[in-house]
C-alpha atoms as a PDB file:
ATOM      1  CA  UNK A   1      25.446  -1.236 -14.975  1.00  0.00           C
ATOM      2  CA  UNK A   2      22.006  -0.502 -15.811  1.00  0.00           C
ATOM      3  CA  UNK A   3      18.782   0.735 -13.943  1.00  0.00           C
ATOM      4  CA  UNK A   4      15.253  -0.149 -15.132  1.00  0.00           C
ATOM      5  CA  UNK A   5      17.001  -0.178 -18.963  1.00  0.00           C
ATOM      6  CA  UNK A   6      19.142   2.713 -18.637  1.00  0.00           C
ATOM      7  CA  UNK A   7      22.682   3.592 -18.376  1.00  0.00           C
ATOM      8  CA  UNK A   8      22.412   7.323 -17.914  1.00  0.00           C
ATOM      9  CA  UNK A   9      24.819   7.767 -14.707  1.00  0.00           C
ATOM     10  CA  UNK A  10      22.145  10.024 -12.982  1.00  0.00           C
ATOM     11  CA  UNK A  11      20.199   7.018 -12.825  1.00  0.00           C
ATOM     12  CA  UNK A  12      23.220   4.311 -12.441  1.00  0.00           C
ATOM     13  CA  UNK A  13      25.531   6.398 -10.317  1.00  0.00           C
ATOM     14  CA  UNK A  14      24.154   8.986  -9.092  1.00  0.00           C
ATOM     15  CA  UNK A  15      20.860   7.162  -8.367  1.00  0.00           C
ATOM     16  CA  UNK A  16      23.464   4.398  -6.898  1.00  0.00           C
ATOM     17  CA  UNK A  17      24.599   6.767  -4.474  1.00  0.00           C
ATOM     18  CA  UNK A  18      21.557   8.623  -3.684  1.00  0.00           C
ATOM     19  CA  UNK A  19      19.568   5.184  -2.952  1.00  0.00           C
ATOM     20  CA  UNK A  20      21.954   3.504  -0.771  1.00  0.00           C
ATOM     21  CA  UNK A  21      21.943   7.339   1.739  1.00  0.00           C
ATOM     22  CA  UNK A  22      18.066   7.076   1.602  1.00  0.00           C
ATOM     23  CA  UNK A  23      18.241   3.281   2.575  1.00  0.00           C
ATOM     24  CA  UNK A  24      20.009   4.442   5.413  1.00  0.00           C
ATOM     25  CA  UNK A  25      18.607   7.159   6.730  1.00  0.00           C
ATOM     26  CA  UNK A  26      14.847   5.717   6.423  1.00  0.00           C
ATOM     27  CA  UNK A  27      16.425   2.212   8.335  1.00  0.00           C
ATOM     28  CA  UNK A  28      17.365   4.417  11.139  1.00  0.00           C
ATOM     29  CA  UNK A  29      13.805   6.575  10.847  1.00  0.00           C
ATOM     30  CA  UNK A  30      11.904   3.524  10.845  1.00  0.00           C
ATOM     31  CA  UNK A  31      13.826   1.616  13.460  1.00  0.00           C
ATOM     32  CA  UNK A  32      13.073   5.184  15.785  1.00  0.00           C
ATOM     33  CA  UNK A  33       9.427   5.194  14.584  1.00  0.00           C
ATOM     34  CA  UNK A  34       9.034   1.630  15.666  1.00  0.00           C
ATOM     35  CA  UNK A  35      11.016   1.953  19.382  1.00  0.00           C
ATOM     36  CA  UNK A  36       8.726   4.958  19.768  1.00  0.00           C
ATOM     37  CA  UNK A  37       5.664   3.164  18.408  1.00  0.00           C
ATOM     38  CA  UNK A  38       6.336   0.193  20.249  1.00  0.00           C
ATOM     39  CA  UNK A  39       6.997   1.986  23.937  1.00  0.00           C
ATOM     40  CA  UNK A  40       4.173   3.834  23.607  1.00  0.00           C
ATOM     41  CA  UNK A  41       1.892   0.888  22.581  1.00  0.00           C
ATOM     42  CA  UNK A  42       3.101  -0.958  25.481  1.00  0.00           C
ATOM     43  CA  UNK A  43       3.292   2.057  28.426  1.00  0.00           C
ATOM     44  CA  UNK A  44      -0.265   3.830  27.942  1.00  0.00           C
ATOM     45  CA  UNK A  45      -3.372   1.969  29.005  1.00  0.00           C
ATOM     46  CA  UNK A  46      -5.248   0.508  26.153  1.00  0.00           C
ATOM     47  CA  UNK A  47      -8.004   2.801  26.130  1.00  0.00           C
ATOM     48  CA  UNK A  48      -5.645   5.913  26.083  1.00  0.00           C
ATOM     49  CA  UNK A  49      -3.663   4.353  23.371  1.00  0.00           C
ATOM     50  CA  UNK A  50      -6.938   3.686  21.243  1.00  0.00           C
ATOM     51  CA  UNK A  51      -7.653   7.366  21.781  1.00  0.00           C
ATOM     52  CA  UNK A  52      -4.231   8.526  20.384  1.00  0.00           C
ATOM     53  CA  UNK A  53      -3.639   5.914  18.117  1.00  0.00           C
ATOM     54  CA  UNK A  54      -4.807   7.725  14.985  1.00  0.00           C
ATOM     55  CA  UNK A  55      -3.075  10.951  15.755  1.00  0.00           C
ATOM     56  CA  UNK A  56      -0.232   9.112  16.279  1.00  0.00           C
ATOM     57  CA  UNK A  57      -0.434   6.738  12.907  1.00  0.00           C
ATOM     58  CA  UNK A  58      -0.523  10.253  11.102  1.00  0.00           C
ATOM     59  CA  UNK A  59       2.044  11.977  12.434  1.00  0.00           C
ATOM     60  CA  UNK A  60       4.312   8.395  11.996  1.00  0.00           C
ATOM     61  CA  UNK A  61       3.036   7.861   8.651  1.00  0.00           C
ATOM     62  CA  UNK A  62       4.335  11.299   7.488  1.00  0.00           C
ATOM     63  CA  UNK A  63       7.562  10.881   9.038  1.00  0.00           C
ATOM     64  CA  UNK A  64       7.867   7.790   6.814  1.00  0.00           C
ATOM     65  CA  UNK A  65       6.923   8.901   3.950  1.00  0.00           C
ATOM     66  CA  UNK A  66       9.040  12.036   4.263  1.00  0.00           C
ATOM     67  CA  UNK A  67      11.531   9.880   4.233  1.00  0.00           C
ATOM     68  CA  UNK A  68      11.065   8.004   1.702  1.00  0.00           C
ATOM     69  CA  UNK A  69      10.871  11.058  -0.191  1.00  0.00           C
ATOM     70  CA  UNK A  70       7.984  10.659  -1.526  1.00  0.00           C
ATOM     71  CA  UNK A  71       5.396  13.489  -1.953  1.00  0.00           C
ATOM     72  CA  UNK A  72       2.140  12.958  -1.015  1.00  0.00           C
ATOM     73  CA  UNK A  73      -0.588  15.367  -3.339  1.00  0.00           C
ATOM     74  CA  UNK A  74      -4.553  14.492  -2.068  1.00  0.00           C
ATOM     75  CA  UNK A  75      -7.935  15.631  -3.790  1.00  0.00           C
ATOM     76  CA  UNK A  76     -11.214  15.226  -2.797  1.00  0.00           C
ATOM     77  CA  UNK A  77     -13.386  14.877   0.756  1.00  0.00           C
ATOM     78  CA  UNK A  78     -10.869  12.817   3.001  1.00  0.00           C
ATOM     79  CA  UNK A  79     -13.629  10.157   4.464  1.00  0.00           C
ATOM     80  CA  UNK A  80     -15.068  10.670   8.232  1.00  0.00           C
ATOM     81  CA  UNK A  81     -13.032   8.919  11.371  1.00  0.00           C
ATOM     82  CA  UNK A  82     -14.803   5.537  11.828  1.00  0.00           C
ATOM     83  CA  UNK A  83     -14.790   4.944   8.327  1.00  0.00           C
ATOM     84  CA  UNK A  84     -14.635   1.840   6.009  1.00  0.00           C
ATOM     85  CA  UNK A  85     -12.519   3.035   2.845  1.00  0.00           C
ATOM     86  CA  UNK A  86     -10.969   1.425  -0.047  1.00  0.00           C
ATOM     87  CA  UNK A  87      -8.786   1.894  -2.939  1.00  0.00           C
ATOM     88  CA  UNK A  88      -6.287   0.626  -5.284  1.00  0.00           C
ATOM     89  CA  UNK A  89      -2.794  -1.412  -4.300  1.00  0.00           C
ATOM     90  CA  UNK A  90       0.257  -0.936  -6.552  1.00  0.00           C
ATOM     91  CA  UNK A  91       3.159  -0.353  -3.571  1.00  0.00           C
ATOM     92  CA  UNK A  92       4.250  -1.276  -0.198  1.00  0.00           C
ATOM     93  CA  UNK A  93       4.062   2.746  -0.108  1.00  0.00           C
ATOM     94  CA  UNK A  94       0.431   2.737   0.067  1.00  0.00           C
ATOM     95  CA  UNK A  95      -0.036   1.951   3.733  1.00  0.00           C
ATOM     96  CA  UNK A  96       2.391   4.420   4.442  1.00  0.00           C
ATOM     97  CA  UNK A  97       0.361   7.390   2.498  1.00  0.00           C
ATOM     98  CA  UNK A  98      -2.568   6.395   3.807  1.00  0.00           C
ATOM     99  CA  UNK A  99      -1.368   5.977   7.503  1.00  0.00           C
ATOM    100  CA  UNK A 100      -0.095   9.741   7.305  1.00  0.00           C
ATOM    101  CA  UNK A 101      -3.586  10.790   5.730  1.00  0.00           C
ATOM    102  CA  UNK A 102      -6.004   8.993   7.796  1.00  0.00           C
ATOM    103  CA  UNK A 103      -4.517   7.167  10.387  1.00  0.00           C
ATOM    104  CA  UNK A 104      -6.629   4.540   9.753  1.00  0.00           C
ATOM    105  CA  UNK A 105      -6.081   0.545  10.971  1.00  0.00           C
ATOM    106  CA  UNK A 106      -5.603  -1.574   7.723  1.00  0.00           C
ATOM    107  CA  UNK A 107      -5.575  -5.338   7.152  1.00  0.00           C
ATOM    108  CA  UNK A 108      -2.832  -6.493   5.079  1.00  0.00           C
ATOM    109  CA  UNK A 109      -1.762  -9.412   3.601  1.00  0.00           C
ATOM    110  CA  UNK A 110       0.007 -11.941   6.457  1.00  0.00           C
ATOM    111  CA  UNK A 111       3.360 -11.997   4.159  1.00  0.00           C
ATOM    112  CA  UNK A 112       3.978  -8.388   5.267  1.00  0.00           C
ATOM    113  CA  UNK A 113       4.455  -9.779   8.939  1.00  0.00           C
ATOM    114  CA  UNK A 114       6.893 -12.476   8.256  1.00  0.00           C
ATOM    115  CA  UNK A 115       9.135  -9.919   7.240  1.00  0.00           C
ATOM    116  CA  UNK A 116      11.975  -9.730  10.309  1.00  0.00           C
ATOM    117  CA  UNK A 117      10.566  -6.636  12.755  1.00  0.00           C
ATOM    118  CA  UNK A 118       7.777  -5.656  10.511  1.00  0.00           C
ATOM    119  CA  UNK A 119       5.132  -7.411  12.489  1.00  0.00           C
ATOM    120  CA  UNK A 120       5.735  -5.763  15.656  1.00  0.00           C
ATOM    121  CA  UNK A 121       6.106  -2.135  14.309  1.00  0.00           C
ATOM    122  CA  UNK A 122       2.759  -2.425  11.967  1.00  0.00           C
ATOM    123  CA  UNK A 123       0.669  -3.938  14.580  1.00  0.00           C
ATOM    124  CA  UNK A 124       1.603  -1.191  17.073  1.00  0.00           C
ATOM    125  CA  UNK A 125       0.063   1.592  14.720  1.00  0.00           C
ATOM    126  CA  UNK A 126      -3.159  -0.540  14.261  1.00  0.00           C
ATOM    127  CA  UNK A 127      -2.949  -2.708  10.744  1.00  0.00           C
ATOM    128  CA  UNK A 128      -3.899  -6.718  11.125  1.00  0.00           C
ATOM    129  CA  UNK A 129      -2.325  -9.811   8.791  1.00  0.00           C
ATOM    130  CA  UNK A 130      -4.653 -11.634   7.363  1.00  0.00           C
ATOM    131  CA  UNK A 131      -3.706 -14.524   4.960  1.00  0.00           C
ATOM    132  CA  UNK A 132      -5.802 -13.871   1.768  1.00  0.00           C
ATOM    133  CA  UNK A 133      -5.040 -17.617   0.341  1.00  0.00           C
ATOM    134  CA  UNK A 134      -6.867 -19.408   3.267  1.00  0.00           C
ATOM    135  CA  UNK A 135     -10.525 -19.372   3.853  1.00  0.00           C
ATOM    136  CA  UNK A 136     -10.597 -20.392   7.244  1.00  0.00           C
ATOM    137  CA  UNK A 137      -8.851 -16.928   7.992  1.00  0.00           C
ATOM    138  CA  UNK A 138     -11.994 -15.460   6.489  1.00  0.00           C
ATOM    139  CA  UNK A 139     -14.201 -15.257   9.513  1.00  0.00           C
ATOM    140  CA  UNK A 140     -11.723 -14.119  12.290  1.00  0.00           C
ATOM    141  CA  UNK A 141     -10.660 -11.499   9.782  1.00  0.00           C
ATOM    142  CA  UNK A 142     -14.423 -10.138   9.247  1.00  0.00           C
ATOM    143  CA  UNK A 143     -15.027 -10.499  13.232  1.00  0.00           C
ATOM    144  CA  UNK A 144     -11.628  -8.370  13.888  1.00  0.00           C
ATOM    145  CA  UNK A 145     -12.939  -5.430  11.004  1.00  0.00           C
ATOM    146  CA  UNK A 146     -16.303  -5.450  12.683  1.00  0.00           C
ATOM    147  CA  UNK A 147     -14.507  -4.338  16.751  1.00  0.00           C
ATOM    148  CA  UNK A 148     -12.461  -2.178  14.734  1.00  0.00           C
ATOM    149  CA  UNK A 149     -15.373  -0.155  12.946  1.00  0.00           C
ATOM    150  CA  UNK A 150     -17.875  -0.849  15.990  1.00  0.00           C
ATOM    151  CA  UNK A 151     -14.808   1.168  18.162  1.00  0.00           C
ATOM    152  CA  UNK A 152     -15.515   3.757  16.130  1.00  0.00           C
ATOM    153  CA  UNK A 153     -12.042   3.213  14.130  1.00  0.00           C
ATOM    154  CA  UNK A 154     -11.218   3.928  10.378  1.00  0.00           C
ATOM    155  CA  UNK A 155     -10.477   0.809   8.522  1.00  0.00           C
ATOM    156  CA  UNK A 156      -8.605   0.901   5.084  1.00  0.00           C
ATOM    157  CA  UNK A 157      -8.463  -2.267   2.917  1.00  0.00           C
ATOM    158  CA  UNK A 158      -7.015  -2.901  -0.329  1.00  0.00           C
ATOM    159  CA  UNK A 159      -9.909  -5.206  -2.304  1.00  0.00           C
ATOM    160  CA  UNK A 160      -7.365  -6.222  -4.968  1.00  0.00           C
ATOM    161  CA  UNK A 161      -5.701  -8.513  -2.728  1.00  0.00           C
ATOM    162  CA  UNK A 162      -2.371  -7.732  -4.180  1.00  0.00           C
ATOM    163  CA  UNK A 163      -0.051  -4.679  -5.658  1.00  0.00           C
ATOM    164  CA  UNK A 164       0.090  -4.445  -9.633  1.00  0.00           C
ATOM    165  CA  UNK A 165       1.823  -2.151 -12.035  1.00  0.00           C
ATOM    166  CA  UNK A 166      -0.883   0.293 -11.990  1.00  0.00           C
ATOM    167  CA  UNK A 167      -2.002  -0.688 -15.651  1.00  0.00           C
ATOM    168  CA  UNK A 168      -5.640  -1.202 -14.162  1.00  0.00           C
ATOM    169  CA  UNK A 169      -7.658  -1.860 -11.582  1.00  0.00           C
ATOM    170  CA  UNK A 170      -8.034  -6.055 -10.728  1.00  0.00           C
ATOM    171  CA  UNK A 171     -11.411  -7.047  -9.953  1.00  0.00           C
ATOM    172  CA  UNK A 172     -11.992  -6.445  -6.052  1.00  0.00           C
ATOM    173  CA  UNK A 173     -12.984  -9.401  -4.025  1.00  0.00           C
ATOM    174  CA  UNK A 174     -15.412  -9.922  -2.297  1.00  0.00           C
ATOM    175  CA  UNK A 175     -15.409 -12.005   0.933  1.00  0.00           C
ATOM    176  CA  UNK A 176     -14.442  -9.308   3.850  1.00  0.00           C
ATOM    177  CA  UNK A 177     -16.708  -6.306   1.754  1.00  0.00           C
ATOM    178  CA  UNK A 178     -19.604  -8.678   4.042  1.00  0.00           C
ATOM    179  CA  UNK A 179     -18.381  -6.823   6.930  1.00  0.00           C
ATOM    180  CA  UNK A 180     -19.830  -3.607   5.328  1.00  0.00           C
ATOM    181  CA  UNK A 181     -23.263  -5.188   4.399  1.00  0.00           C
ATOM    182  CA  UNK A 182     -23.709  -6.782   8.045  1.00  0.00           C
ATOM    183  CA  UNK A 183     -23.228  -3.400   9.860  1.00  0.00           C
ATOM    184  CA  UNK A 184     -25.313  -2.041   7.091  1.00  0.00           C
ATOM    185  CA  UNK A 185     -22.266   0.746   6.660  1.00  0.00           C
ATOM    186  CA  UNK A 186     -21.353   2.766   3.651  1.00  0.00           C
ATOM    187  CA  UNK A 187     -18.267   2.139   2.168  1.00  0.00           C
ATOM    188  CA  UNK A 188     -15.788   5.256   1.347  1.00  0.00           C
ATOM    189  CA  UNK A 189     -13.343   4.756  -1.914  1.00  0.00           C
ATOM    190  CA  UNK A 190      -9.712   6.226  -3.115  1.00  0.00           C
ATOM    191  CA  UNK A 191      -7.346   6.424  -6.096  1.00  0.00           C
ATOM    192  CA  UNK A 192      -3.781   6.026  -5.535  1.00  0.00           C
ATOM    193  CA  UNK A 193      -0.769   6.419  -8.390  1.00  0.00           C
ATOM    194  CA  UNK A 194       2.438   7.393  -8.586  1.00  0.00           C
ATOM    195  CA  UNK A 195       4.563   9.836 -10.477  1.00  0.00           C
ATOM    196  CA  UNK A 196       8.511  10.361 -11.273  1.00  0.00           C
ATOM    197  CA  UNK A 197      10.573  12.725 -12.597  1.00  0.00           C
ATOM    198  CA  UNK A 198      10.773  13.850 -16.182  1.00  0.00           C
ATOM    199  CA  UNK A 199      13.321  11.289 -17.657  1.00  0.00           C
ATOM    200  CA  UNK A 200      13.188   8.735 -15.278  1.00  0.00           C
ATOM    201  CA  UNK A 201      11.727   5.166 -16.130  1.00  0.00           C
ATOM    202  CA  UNK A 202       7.918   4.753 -14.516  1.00  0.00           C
ATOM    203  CA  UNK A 203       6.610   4.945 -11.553  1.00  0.00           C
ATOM    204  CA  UNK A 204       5.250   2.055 -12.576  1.00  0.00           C
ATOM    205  CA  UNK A 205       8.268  -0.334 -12.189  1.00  0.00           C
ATOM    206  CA  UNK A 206      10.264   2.120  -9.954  1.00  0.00           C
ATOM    207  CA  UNK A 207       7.445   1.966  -7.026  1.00  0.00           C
ATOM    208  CA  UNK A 208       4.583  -0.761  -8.591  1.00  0.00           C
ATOM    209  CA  UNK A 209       5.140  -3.824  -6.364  1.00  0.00           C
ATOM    210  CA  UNK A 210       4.141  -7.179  -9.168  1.00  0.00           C
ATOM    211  CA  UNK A 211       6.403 -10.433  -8.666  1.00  0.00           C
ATOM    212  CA  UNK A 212       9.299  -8.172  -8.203  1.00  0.00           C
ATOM    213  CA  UNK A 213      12.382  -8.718  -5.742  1.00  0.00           C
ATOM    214  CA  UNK A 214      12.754  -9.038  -2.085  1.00  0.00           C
ATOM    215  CA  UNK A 215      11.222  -5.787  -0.670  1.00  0.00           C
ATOM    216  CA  UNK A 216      14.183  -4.413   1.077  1.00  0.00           C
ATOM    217  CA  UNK A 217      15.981  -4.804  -2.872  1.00  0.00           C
ATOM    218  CA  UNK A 218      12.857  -2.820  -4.341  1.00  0.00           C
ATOM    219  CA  UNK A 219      12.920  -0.065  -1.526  1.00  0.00           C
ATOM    220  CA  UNK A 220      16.818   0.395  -2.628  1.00  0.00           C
ATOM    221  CA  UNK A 221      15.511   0.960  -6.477  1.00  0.00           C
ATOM    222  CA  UNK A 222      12.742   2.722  -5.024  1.00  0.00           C
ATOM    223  CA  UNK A 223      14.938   5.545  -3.519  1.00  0.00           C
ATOM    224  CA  UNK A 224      17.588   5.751  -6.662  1.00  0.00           C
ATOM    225  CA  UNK A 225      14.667   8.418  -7.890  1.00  0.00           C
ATOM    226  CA  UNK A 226      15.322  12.048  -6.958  1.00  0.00           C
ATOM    227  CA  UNK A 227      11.273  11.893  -5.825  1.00  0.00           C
ATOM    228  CA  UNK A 228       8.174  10.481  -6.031  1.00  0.00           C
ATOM    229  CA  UNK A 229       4.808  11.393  -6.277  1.00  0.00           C
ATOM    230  CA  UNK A 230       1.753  10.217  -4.550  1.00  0.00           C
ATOM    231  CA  UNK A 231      -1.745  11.104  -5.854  1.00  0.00           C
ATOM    232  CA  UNK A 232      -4.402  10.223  -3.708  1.00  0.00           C
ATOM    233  CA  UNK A 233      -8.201  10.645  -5.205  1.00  0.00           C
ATOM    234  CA  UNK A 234     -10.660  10.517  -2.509  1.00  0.00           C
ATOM    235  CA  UNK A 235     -14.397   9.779  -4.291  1.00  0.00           C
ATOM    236  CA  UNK A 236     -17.639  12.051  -3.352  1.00  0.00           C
ATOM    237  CA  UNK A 237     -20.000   9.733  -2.225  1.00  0.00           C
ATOM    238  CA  UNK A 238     -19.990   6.357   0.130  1.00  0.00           C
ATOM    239  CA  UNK A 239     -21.427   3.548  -1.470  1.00  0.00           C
ATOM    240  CA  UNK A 240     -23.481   1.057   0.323  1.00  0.00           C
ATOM    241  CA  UNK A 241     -25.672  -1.936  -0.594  1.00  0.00           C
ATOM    242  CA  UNK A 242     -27.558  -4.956   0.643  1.00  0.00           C
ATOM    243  CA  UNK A 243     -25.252  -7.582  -1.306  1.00  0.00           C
ATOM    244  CA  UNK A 244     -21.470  -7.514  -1.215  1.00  0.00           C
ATOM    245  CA  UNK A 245     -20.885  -8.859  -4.946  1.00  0.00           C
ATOM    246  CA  UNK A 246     -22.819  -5.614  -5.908  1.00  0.00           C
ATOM    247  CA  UNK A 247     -21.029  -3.729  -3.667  1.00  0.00           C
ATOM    248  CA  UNK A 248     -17.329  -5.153  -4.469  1.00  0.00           C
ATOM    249  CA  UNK A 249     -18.465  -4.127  -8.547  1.00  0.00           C
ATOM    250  CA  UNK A 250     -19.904  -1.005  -8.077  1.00  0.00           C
ATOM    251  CA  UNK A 251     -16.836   0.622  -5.652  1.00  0.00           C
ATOM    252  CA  UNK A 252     -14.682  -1.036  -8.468  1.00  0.00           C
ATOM    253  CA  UNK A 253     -16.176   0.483 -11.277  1.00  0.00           C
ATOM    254  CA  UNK A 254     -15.793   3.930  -8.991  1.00  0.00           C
ATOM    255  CA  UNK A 255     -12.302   3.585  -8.231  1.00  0.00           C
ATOM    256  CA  UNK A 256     -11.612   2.164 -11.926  1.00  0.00           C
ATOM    257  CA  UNK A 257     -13.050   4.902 -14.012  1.00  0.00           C
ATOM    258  CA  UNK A 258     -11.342   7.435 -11.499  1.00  0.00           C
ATOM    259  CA  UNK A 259      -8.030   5.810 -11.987  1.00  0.00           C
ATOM    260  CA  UNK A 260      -5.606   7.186 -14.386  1.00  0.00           C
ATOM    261  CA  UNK A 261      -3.594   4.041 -15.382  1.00  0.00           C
ATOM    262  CA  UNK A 262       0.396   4.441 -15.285  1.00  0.00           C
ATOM    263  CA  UNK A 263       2.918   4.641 -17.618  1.00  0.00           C
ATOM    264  CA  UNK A 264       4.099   1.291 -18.601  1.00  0.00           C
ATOM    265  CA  UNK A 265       7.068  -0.364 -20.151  1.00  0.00           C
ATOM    266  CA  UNK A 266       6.542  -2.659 -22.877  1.00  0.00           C
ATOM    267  CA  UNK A 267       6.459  -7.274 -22.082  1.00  0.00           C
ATOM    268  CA  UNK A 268       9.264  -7.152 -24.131  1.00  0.00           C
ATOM    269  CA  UNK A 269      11.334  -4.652 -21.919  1.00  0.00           C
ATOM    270  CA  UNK A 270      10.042  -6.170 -18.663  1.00  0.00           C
ATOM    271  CA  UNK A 271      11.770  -9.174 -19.735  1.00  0.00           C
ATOM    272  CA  UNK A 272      14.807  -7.875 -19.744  1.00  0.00           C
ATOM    273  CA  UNK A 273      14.603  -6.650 -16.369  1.00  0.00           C
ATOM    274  CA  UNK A 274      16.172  -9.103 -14.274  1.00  0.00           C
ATOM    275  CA  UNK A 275      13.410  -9.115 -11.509  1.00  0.00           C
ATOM    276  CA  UNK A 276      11.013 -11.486 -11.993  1.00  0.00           C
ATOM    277  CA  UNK A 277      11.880 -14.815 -10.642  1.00  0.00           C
ATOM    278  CA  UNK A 278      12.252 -17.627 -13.021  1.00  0.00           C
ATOM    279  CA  UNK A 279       9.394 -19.690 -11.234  1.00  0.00           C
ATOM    280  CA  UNK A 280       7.093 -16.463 -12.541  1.00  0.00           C
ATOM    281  CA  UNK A 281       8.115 -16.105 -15.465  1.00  0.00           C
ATOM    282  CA  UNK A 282       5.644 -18.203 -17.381  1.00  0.00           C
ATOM    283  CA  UNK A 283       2.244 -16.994 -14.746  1.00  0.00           C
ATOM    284  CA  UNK A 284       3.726 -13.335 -16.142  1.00  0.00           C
ATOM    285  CA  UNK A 285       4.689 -13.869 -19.751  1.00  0.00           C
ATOM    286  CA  UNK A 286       3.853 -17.082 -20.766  1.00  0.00           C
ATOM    287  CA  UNK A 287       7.690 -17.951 -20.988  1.00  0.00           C
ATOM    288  CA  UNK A 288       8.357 -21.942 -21.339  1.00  0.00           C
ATOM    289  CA  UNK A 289      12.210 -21.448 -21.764  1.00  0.00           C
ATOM    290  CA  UNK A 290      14.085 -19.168 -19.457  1.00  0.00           C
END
């Protein structure tokens, strides 16, 4: 029995043990969260619930993340209500921390809502799908960002387009940064990484979200940790330009030269980590034979 490489039984066995509680318990958190979420989405008129919506995404997002166990540690100027921020993506965690620290609406990638229940509960604390491989989803997603900022609503999005290991930074793309240069807004920019205990294998495998496992599998390794760590960088100054190529390169290079890249494990140990499906193995390794 192994985890992540090791056979130490606080990580096999006692890790076993300790995930498998945590599993539990947050299922039955976040099936309360989402009842609660859910009835009050659909009792209060909508321009109550837009009024409360943010306190209430905070106070939920904590909940979740205390949870999870996971400790959330912020530095910096947290950005203004109404505001357009973005950061890094390395974890399905990341919309929780941020939901507890702003209570901001995010858009997130449409595969998150084909996930049984998940749909449902993440719409009714404000984030949108939108399906990053087709361009025709482009436009309503820019026209959705623009009544969510004109409402006067914060609006967190994740420019990578997908989680990594936390190595680096991927380039940010570009197409719904337009929304920023239309309304002629400045855009507000974060850090986020992750730490573990002293001992334990990375943060970077044990919450880092690249062509890993189902996500209810990942939560399970996820929790086998005693804790984790969340730092969140919030940067000094908005940035804001006529063009959004510049724009997309310029709050990269911010949020890159911020970033403190995470431990890693090594291709060769990765490989051994029976995790990666076999259809990704060559797109991650350059593996012919499997």
């Amino acid at each position: 029995m192994a985890y992540y490489l090791s056979r130490d039984p606080r990580h096999t066995v006692i890790g076993g043990l300790r995930g498998l509680f945590r599993l539990l318990y947050f299922t039955i958190v976040f099936v309360s969260v989402a009842v609660f979420a859910l009835a009050v989405r659909s009792l209060l008129p909508i321009r109550t619930y837009r009024t409360i919506r943010p306190a209430l995404a905070r106070r939920l997002g904590r909940i979740l993340i205390c949870a999870s166990n996971i400790r959330v540690r912020s530095g910096g100027t947290r950005p203004p209500e109404g505001s357009l921020v973005v950061a890094n993506h390395l974890s399905w965690a990341d919309s929780f921390t941020f939901l507890g620290e702003l209570g901001c609406r995010f858009m997130v990638n449409h595969l998150y809502g084909e996930i049984v229940g998940f749909r449902q509960v993440l719409k009714s604390v404000g984030v949108e799908f939108v399906n990053r491989m087709s361009l025709k989803a482009v436009g309503p997603a820019r026209n959705l960002m623009r009544r969510v900022l004109e409402h006067g609503e914060s609006l967190m999005l994740f420019p990578e387009g997908r989680t990594s290991r936390g190595a680096d930074v991927r380039p940010f793309r570009t197409a719904l940064l337009q929304v920023a240069v239309d309304l002629q807004i400045p855009v507000c920019w974060a850090t986020v990484s992750y730490e573990t205990p002293a001992g334990w294998p990375p943060a970077s495998i044990v919450i880092g979200w690249e062509e890993w496992p189902p996500l209810i599998t990942h939560i399970y390794r996820a929790f086998h940790a005693p804790r984790i760590v969340c730092r969140i960088d919030y940067g000094e100054n908005a940035i804001r330009t006529d063009d959004r190529r510049t724009l997309a390169e310029r709050l990269h290079r911010a949020v890159r030269d911020r970033f403190r890249p995470m431990p890693q494990l090594s291709s060769a140990a990765l490989r051994r980590i029976d995790v990666v499906k076999k259809v990704a193995r060559q797109i991650v390794y350059g593996d012919r034979n499997d």
